[in-house]
C-alpha atoms as a PDB file:
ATOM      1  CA  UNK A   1     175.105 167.234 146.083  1.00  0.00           C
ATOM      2  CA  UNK A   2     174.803 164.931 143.099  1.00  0.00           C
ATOM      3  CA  UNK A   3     176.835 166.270 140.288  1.00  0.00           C
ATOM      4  CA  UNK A   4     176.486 164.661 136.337  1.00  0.00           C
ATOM      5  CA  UNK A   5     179.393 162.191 136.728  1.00  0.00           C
ATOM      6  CA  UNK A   6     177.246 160.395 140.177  1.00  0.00           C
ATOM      7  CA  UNK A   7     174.295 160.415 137.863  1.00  0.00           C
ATOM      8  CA  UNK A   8     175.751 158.967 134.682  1.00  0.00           C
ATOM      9  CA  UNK A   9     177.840 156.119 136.866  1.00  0.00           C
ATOM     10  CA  UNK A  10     174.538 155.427 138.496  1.00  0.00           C
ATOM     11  CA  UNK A  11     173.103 154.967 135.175  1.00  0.00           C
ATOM     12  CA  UNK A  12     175.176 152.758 133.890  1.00  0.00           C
ATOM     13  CA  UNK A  13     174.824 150.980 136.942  1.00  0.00           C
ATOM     14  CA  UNK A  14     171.210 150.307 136.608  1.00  0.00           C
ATOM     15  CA  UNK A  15     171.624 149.472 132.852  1.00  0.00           C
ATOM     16  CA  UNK A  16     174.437 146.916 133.847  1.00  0.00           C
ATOM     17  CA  UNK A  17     172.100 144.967 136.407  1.00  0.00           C
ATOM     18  CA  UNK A  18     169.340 144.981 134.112  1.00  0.00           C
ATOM     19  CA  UNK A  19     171.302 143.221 131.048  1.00  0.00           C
ATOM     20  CA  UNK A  20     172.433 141.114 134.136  1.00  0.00           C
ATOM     21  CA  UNK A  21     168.702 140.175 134.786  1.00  0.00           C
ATOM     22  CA  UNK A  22     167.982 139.764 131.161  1.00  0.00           C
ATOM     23  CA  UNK A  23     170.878 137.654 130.404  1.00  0.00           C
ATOM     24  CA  UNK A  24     169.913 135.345 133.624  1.00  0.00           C
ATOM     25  CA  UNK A  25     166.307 135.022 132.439  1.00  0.00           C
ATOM     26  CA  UNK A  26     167.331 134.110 128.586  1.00  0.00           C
ATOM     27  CA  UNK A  27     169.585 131.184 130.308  1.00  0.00           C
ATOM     28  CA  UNK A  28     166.344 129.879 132.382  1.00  0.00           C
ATOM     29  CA  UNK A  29     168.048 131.407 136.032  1.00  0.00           C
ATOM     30  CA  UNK A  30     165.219 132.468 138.123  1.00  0.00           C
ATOM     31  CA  UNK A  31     166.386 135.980 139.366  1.00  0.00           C
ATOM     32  CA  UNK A  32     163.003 135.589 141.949  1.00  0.00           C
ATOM     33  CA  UNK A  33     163.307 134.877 145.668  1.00  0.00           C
ATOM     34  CA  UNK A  34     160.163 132.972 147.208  1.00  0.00           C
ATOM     35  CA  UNK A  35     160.745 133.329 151.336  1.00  0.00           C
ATOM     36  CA  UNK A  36     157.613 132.163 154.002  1.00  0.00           C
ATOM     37  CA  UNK A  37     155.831 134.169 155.745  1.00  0.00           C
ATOM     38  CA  UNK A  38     155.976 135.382 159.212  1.00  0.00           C
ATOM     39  CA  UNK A  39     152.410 134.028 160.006  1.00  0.00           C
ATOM     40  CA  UNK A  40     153.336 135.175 163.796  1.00  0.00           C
ATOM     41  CA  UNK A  41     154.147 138.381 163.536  1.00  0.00           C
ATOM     42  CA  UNK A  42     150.658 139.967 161.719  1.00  0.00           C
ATOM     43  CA  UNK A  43     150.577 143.759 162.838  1.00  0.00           C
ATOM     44  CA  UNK A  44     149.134 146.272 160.713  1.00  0.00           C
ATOM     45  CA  UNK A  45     148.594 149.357 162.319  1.00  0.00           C
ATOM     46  CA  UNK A  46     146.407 152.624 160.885  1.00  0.00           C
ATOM     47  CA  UNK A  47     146.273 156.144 161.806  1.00  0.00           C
ATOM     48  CA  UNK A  48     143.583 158.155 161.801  1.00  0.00           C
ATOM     49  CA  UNK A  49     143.503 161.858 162.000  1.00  0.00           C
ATOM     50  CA  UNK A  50     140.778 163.226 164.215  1.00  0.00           C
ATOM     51  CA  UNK A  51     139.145 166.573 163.171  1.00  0.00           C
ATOM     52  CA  UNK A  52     141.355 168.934 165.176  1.00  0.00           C
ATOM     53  CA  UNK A  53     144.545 168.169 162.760  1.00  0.00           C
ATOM     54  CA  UNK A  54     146.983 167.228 165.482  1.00  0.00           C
ATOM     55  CA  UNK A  55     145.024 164.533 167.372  1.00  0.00           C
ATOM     56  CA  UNK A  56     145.201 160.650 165.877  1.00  0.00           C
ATOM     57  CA  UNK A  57     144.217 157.558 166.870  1.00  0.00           C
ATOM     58  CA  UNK A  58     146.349 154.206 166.333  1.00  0.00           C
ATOM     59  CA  UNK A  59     144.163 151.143 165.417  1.00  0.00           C
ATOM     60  CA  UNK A  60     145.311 147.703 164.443  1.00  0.00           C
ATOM     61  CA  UNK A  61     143.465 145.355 161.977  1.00  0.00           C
ATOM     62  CA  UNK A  62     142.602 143.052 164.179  1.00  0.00           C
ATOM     63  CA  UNK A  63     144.816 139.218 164.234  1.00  0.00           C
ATOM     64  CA  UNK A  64     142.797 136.190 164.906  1.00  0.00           C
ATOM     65  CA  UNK A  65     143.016 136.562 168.562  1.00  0.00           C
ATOM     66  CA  UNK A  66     142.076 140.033 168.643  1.00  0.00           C
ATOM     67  CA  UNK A  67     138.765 139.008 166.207  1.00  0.00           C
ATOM     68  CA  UNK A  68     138.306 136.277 168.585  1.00  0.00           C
ATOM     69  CA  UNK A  69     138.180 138.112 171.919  1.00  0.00           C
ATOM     70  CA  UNK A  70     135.972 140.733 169.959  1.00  0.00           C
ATOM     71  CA  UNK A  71     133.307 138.087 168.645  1.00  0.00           C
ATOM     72  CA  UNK A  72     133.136 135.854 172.046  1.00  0.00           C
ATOM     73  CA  UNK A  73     132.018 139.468 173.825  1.00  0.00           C
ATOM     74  CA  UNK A  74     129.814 140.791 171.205  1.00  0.00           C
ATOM     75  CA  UNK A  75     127.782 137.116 171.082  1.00  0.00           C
ATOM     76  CA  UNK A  76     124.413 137.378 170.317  1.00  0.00           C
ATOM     77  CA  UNK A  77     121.682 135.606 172.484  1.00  0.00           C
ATOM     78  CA  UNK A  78     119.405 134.139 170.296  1.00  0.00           C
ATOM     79  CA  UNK A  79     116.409 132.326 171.740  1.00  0.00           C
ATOM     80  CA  UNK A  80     113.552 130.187 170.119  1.00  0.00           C
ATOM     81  CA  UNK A  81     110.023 131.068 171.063  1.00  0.00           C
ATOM     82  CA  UNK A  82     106.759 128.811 171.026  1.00  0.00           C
ATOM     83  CA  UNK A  83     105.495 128.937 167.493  1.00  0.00           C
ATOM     84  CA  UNK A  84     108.997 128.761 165.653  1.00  0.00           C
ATOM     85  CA  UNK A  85     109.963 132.523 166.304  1.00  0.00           C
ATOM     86  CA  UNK A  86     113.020 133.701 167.317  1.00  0.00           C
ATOM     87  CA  UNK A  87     114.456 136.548 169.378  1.00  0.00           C
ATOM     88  CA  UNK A  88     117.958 137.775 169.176  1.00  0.00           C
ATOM     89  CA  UNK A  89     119.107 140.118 172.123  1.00  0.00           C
ATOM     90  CA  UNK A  90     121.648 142.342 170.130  1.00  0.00           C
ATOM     91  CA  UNK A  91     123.324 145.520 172.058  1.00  0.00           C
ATOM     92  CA  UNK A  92     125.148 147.930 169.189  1.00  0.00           C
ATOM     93  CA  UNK A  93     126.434 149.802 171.626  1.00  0.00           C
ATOM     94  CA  UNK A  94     128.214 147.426 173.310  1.00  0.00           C
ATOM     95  CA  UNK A  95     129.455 145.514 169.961  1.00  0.00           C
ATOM     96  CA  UNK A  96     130.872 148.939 168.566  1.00  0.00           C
ATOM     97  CA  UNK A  97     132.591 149.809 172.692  1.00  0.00           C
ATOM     98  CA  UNK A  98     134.153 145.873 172.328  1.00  0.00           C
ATOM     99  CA  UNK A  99     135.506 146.304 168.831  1.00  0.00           C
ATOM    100  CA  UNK A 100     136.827 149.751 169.277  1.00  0.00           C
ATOM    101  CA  UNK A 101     138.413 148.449 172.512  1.00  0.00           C
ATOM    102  CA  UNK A 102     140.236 145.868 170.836  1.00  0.00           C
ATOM    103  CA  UNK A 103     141.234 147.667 167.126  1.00  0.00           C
ATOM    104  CA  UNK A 104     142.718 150.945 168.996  1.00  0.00           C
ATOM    105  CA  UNK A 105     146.532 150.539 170.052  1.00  0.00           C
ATOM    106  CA  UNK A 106     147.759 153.865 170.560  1.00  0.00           C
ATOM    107  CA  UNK A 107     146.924 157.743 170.419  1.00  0.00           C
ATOM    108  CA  UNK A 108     148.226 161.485 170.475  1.00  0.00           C
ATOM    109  CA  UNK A 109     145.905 162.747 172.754  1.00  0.00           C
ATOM    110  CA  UNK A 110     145.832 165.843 175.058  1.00  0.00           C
ATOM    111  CA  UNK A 111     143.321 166.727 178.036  1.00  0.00           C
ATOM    112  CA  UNK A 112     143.023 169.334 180.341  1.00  0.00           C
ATOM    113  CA  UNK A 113     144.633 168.948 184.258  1.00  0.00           C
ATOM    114  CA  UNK A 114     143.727 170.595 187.157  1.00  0.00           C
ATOM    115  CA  UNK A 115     144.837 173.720 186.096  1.00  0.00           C
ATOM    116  CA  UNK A 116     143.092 173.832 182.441  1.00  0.00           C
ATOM    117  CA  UNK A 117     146.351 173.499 180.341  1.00  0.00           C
ATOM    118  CA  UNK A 118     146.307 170.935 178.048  1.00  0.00           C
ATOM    119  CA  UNK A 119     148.598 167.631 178.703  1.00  0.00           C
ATOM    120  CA  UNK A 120     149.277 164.545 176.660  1.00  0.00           C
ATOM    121  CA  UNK A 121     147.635 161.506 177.794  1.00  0.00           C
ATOM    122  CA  UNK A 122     148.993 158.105 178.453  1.00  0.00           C
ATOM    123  CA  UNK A 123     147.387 155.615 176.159  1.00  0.00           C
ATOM    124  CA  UNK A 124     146.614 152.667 178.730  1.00  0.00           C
ATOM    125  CA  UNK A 125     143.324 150.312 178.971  1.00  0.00           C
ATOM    126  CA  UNK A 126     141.891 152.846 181.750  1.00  0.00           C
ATOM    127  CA  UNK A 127     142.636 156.100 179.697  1.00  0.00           C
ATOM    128  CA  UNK A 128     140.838 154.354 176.665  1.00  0.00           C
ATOM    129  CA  UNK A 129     137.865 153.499 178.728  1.00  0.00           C
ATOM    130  CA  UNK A 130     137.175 156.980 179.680  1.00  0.00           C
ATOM    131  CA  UNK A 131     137.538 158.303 175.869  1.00  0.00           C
ATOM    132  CA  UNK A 132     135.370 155.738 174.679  1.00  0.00           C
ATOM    133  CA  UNK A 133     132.724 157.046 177.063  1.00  0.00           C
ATOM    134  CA  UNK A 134     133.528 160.605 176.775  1.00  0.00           C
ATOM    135  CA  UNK A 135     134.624 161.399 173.163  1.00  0.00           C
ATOM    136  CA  UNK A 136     131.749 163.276 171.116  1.00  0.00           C
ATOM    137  CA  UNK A 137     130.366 160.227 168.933  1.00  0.00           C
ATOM    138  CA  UNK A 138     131.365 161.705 166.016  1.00  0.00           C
ATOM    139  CA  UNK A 139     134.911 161.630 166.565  1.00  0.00           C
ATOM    140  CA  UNK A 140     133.829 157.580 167.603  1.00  0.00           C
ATOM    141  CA  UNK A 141     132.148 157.431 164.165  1.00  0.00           C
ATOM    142  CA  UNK A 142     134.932 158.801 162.535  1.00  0.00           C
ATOM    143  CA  UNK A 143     136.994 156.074 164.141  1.00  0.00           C
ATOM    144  CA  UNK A 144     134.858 153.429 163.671  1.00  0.00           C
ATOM    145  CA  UNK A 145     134.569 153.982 159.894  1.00  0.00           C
ATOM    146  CA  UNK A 146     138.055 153.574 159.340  1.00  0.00           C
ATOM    147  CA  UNK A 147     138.401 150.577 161.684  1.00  0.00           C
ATOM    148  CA  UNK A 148     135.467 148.702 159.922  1.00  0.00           C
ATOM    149  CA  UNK A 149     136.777 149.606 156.363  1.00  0.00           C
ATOM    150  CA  UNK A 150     140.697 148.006 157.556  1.00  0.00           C
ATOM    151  CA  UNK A 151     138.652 145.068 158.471  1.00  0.00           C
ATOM    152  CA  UNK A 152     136.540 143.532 155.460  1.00  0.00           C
ATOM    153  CA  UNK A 153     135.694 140.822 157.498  1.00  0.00           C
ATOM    154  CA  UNK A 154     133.507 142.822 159.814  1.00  0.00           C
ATOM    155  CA  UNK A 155     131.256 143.430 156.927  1.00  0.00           C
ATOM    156  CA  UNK A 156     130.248 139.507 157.469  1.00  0.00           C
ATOM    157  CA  UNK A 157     128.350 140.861 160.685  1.00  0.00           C
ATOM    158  CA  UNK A 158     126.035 143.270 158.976  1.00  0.00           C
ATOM    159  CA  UNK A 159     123.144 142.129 157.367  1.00  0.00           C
ATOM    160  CA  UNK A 160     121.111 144.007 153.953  1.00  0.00           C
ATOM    161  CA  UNK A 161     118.403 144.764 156.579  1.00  0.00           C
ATOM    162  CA  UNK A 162     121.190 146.249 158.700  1.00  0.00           C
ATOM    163  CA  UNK A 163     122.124 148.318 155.801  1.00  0.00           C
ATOM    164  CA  UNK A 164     118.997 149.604 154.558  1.00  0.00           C
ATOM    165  CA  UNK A 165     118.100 150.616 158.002  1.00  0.00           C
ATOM    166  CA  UNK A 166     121.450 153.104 158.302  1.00  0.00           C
ATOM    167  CA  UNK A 167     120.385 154.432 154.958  1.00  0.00           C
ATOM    168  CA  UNK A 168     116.836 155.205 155.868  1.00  0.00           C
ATOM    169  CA  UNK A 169     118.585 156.968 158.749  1.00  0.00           C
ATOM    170  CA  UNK A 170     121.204 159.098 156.974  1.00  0.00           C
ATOM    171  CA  UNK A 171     117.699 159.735 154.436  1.00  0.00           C
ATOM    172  CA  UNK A 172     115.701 160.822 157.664  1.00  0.00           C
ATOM    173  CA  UNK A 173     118.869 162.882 158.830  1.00  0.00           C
ATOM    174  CA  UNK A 174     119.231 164.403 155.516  1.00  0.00           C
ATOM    175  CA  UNK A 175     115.595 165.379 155.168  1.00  0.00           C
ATOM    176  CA  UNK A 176     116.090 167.402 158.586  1.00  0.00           C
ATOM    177  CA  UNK A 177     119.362 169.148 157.976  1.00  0.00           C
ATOM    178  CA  UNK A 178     117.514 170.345 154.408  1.00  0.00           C
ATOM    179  CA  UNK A 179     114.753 171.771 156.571  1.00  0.00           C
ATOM    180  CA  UNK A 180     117.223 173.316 159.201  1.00  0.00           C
ATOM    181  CA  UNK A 181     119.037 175.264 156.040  1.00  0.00           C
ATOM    182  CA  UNK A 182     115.698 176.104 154.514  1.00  0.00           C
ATOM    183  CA  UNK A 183     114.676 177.692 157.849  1.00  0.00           C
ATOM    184  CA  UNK A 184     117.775 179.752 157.964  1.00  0.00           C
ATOM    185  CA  UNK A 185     117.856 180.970 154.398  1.00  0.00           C
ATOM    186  CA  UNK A 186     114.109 182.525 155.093  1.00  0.00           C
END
């Protein structure tokens, strides 16, 4: 416990280092510290809580390696037709599988064995493939959101068309769920 006398000698402490600081400054001392940068040893890692309360998911923003693998498998085939158009094959699905694959680094996860009580699961490449495919997409969306906003750079794929087209979705969606809530208040 931190009685009067600790608080007052820490006090004068803190006062002591700052006229310290101040006196070094006024005699042109630099009391800064420039160091480099670990430029090989990026790792930022997010959490984010799934709906449940107790579940998360671990995703990384991505290093240049990571961005790399994720844009050589999400490569678009574009082709040039007769008459100057062009086609470009894109597969969402597959581009938001790839990037999930290579943001997410770790989990709390439980499912059910053999005998319906709930165990943690290993977080390995396999285990990851299956939740990707099984997971209810909005706990994917959820995920995705937060990856995407951790990596501005993603934000470079998406075009204004791209845009416009999710919010004349979420419009569409929006219309419906009014007319599901209308139909229940009658």
């Amino acid at each position: 416990m931190e009685t009067d006398i600790d608080i007052e000698a820490e006090e004068a402490e803190r006062q002591r280092q700052q006229r310290t600081f101040e006196a070094m400054k006024d005699a042109g001392v630099s009391i800064d510290e420039y160091t480099q940068v670990d430029y090989f040893g990026f790792e930022i890692v997010h959490r984010v809580t799934l709906p449940d309360g107790k579940s998360y998911i671990d995703h990384q923003v991505l290093n240049e390696g990571a961005r790399r693998s994720y844009m050589n498998q999400v490569n678009r085939e574009v082709r040039l037709q007769k008459g100057g158009d062009a086609y470009m094959k894109m597969a969402t699905g597959d581009e938001r599988h790839e990037l999930l694959k290579q943001a997410i680094v770790g989990w709390n996860l439980m499912t059910k064995n053999k005998d319906g009580d709930l165990v943690p699961i290993n977080f390995t490449g396999a285990n990851l493939g299956k939740f990707l495919e099984a997971a209810p997409p909005k706990v994917i969306d959820v995920i995705e959101k937060d990856v995407r906003e951790k990596n501005p750079w993603l934000l470079g794929d998406i075009t204004v068309e791209d845009i416009r087209e999710q919010i004349s979705d979420l419009e569409e969606m929006l219309e419906q769920k009014l007319k599901e809530a209308e139909g229940k208040e009658s």
